[in-house]
Protein backbone atom coordinates (compact mmCIF):
# COMPACT_ATOMS: atom_id res chain seq x y z
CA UNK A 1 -34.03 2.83 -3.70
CA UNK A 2 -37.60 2.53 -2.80
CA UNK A 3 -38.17 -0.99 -3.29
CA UNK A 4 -36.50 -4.67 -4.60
CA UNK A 5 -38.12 -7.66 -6.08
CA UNK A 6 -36.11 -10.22 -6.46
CA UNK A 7 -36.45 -13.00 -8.82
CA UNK A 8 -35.71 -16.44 -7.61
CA UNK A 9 -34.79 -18.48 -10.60
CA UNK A 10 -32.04 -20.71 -11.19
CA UNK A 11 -31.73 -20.00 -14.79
CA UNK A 12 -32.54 -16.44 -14.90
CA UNK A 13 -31.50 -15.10 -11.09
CA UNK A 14 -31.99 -11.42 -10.59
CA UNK A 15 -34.23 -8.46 -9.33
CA UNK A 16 -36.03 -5.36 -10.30
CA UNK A 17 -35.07 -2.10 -8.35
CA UNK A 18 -37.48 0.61 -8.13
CA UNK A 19 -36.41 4.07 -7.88
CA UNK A 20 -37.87 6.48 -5.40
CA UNK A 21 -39.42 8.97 -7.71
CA UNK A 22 -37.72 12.39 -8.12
CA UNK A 23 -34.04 10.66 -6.92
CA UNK A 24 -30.73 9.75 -8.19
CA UNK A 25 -29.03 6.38 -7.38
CA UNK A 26 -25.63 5.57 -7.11
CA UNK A 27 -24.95 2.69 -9.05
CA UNK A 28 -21.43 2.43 -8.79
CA UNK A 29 -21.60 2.14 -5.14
CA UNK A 30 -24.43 -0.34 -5.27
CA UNK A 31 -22.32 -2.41 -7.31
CA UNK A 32 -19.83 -2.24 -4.63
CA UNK A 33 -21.90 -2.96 -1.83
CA UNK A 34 -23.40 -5.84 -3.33
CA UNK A 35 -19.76 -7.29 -4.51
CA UNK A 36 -18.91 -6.69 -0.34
CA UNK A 37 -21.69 -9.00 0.56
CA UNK A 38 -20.43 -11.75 -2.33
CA UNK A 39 -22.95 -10.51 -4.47
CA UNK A 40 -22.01 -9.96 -8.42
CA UNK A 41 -24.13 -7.68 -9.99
CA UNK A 42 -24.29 -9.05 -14.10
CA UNK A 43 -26.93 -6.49 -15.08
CA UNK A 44 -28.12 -3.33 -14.73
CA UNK A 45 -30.70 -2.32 -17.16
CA UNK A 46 -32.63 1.09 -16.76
CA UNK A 47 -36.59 -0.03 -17.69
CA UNK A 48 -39.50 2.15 -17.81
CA UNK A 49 -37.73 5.65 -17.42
CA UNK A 50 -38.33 8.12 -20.28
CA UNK A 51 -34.70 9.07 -20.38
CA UNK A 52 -31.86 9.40 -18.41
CA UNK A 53 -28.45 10.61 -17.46
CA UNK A 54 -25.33 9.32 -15.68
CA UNK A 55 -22.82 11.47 -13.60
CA UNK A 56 -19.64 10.21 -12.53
CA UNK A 57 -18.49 12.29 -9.83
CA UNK A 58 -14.46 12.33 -9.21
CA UNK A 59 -12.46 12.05 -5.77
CA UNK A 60 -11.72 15.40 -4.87
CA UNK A 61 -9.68 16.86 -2.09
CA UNK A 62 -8.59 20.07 -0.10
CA UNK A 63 -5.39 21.33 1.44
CA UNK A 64 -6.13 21.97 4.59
CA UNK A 65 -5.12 25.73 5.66
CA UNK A 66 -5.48 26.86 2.08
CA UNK A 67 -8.18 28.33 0.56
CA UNK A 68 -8.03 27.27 -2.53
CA UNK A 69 -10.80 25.19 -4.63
CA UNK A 70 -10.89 21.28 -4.42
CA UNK A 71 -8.27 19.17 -6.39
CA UNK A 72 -9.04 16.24 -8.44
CA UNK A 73 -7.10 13.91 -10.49
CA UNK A 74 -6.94 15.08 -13.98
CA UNK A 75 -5.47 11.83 -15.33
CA UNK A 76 -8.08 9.98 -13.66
CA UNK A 77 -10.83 12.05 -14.62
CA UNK A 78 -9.48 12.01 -18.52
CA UNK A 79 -9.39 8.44 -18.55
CA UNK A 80 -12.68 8.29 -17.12
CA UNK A 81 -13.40 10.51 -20.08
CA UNK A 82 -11.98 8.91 -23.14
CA UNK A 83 -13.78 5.42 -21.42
CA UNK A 84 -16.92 6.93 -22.02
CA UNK A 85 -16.61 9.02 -24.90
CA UNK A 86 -15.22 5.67 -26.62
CA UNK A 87 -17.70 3.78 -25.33
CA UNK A 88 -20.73 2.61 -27.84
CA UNK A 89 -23.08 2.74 -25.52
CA UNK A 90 -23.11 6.83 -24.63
CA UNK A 91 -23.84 9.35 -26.88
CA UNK A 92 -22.65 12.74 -25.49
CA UNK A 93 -20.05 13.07 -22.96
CA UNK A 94 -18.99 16.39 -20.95
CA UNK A 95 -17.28 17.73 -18.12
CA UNK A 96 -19.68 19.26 -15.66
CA UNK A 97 -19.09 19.74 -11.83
CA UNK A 98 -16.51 18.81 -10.73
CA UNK A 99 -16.69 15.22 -12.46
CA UNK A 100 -18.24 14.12 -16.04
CA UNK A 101 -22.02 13.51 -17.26
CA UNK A 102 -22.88 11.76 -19.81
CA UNK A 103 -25.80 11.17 -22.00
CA UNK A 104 -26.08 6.96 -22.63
CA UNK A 105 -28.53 6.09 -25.25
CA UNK A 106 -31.81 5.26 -24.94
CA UNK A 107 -32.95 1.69 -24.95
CA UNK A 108 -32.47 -1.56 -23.13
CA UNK A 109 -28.19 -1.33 -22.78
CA UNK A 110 -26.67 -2.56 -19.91
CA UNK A 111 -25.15 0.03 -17.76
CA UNK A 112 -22.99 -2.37 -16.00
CA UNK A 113 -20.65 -2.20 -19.88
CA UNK A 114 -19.99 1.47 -18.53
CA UNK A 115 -19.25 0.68 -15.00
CA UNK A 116 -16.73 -1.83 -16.41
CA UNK A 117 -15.18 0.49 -18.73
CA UNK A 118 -14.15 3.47 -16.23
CA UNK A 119 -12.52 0.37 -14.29
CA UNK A 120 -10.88 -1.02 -17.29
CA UNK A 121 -9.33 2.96 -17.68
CA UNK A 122 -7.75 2.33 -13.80
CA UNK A 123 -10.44 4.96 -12.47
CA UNK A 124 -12.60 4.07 -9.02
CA UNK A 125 -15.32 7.51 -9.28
CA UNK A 126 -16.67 8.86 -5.73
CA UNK A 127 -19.90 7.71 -7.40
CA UNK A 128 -21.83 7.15 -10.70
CA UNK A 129 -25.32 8.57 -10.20
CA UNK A 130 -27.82 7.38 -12.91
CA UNK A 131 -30.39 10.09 -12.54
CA UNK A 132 -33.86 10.22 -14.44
CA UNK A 133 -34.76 12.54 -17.01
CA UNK A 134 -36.62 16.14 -14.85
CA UNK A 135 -34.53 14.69 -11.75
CA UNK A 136 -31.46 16.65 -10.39
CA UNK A 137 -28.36 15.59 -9.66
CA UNK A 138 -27.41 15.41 -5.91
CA UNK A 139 -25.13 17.38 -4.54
CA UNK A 140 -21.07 16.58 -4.75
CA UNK A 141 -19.71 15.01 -2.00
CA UNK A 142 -17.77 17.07 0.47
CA UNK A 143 -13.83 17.23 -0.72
CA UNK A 144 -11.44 15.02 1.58
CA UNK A 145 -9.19 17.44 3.79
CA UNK A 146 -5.86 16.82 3.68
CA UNK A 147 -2.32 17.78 5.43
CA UNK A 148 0.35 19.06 3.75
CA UNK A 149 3.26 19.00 5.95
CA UNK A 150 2.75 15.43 7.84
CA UNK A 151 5.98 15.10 9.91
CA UNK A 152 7.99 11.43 9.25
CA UNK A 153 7.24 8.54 12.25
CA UNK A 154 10.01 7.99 14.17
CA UNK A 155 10.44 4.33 15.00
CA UNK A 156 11.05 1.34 13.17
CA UNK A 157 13.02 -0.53 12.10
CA UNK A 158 16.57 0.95 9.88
């Protein structure tokens, strides 16, 4: 973000955010930030960008001692899927590296009906980047490493 002007009114409480030209933002994780801090976000409405796109970029993971590409849920990632591609509000839906983009339509819609809906499937994405139209997409996280053979704790009780 590169700035926020908030709005104090009673009736109609909110605030602009203004992107840092030529960057993505995470909007799924702003949402959660703000909802750690006891602050519901009821809005998000993309204003004064000539298009855009959304990614939502899945968990992954990686065996440790095996070299094999990064694992992701594919149940997750297909009801992440079918949220969006049944969703009114997006108009082409694909997979693409290593998690899904999506093309919303253009307009005044509410990207927070989106957000909702991949929750509503039981999915919680790494992140959903909202990226403007000429801007790239960052980078996927790094996969979480993982151990295959964890030995049991002893201790206890029977």
């Amino acid at each position: 973000m590169a700035a926020v002007d908030p709005h104090a009114s009673l009736q109609h409480p909110g605030a602009t955010i203004y992107l840092r030209a030529g960057h993505a933002i995470d909007i799924w994780s702003l949402r959660e930030t703000l909802r750690d801090q006891s602050i519901e976000i009821a809005g998000i409405v993309p204003r004064d960008l000539n298009g855009y796109r959304l990614h939502v970029e899945q968990p992954r993971w990686k065996v440790a001692d095996q070299a094999s590409a990064a694992n992701q849920c594919l149940s997750c990632r297909n009801a992440a899927l079918k949220a969006l591609q049944t969703s009114p509000l997006v108009k082409k839906t694909r997979i693409a590296g290593g998690g899904i983009s999506s093309s919303p339509k253009q307009g005044d819609i509410d990207l927070i009906e989106i957000l909702d809906a991949i929750a509503q499937a039981g999915v919680a994405p790494q992140a959903v980047w909202l990226a403007p139209a000429n801007v790239a997409m960052p980078k996927a996280s790094s996969p979480l490493n993982v151990k295959p053979n964890v030995e049991p704790k002893s201790g206890g009780s029977p």
